[in-house]
N, C-alpha and C. Protein backbone atom coordinates (compact mmCIF):
# COMPACT_ATOMS: atom_id res chain seq x y z
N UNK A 1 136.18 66.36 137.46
CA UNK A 1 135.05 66.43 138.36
C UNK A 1 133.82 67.05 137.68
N UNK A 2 134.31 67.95 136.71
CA UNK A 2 133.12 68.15 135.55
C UNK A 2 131.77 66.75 134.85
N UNK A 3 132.29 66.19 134.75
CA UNK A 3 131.80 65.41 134.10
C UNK A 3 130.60 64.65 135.08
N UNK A 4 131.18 64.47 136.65
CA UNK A 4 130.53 63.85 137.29
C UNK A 4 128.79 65.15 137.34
N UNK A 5 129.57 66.24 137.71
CA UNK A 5 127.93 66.94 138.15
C UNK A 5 127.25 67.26 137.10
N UNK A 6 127.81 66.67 135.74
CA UNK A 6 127.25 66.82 134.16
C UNK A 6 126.52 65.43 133.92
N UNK A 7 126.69 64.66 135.13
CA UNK A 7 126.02 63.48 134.75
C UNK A 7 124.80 63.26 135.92
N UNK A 8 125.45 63.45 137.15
CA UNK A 8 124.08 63.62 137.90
C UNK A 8 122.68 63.78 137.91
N UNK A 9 122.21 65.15 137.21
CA UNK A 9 121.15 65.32 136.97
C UNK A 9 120.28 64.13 136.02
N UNK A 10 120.85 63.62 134.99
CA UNK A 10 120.10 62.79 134.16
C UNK A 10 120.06 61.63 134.60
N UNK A 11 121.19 60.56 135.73
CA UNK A 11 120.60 59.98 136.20
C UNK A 11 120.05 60.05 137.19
N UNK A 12 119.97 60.82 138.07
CA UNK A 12 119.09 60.91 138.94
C UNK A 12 117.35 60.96 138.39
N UNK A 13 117.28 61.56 137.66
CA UNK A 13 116.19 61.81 136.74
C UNK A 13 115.80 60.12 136.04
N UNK A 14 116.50 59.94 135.61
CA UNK A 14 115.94 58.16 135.02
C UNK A 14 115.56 57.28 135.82
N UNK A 15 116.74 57.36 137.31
CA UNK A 15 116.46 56.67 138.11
C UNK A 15 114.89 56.77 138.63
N UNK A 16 114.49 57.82 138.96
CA UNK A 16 112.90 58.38 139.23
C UNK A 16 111.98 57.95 137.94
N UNK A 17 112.35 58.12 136.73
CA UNK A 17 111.62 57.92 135.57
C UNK A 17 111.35 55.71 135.72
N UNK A 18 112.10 55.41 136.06
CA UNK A 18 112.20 53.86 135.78
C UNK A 18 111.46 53.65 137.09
N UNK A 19 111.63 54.40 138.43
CA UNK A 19 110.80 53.78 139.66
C UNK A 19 109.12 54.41 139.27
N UNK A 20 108.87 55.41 138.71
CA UNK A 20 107.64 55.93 138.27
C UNK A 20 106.95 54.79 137.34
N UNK A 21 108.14 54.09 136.12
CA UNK A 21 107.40 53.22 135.36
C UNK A 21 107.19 52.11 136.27
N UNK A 22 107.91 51.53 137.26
CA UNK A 22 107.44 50.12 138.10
C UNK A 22 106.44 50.25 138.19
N UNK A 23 106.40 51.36 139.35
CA UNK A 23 105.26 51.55 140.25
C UNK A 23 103.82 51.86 139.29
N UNK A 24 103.77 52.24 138.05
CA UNK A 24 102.98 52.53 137.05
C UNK A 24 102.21 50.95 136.64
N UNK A 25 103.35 50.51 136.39
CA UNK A 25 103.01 48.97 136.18
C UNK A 25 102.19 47.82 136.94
N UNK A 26 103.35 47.97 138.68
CA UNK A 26 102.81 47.11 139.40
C UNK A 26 101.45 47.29 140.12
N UNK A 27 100.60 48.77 139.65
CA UNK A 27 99.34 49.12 140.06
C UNK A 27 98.44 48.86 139.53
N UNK A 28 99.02 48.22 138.44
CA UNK A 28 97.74 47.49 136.96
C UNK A 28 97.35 46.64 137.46
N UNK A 29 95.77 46.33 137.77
CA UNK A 29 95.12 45.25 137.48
C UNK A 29 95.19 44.88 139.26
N UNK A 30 94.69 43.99 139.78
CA UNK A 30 94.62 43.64 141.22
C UNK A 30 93.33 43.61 141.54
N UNK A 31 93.00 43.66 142.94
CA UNK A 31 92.01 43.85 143.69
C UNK A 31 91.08 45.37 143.08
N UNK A 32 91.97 46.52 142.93
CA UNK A 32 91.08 47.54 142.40
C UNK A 32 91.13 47.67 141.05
N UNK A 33 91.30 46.74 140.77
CA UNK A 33 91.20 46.99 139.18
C UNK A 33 89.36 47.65 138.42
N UNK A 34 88.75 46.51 139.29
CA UNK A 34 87.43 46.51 138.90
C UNK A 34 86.34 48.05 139.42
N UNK A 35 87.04 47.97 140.70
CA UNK A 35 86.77 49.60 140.83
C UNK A 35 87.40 50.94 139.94
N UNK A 36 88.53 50.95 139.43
CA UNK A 36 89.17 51.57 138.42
C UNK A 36 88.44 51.63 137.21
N UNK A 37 88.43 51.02 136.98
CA UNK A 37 87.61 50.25 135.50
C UNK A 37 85.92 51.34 135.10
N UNK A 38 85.59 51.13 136.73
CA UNK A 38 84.02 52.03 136.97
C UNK A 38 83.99 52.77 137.08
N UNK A 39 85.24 53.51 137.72
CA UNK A 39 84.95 55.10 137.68
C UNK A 39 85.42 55.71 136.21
N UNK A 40 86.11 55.07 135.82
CA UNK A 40 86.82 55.59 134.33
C UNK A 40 85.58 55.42 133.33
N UNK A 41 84.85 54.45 133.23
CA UNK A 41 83.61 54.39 132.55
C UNK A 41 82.32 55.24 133.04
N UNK A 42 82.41 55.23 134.36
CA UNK A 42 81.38 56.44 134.24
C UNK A 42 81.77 57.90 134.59
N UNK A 43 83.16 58.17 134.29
CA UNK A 43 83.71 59.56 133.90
C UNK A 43 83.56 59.75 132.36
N UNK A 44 83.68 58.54 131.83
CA UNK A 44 84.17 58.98 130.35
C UNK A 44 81.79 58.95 129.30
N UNK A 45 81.28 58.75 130.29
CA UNK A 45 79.51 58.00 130.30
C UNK A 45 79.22 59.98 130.69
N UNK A 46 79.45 60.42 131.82
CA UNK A 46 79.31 61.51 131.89
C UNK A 46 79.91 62.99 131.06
N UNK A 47 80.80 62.24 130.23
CA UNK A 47 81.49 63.37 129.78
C UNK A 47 80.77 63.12 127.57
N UNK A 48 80.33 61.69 127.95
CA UNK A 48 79.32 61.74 126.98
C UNK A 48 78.56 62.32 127.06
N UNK A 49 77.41 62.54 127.92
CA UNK A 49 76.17 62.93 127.76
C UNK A 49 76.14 63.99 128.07
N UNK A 50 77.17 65.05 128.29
CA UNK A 50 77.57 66.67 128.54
C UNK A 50 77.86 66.59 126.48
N UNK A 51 78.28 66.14 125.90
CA UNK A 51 78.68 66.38 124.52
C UNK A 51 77.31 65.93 123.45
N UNK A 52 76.44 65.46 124.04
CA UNK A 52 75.44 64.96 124.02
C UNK A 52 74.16 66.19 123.83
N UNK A 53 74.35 66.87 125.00
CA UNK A 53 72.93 67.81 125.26
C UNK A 53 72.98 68.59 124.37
N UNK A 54 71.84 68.98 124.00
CA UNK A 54 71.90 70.18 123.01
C UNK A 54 72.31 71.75 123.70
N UNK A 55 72.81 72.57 123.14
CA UNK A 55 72.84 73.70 123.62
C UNK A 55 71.62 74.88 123.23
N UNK A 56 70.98 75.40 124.03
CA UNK A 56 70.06 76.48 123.86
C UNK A 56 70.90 77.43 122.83
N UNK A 57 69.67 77.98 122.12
CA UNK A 57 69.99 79.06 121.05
C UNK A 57 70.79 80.23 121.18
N UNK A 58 71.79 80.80 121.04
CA UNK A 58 72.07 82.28 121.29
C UNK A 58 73.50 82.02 122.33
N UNK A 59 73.49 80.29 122.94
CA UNK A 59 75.05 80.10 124.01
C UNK A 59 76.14 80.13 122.93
């Protein structure tokens, strides 16, 4: 009976790991893709032009 509650945890754990990758998957691309797409570009547009500014003397 050892063996069984020595095995439990890891699949239970994969089982969640493999429904995390579906669901990871089957959210790619669709109807919101194109909205996805825009906020990620103008997160990554804003996080330019913060690396961008100069910093005042003495920060």
């Amino acid at each position: 009976m050892d063996y069984v509650s020595a095995l439990v945890p890891p699949v239970v754990m994969a089982v969640f790991f493999v429904g995390l990758v579906v669901t990871i998957i089957k959210s790619q691309g669709g109807p919101n893709k194109a909205k996805e797409d825009a906020a990620v570009d103008a997160a990554l547009a804003r996080a330019e032009a913060v690396e961008r500014t100069p910093r005042p003397e003495g920060v």
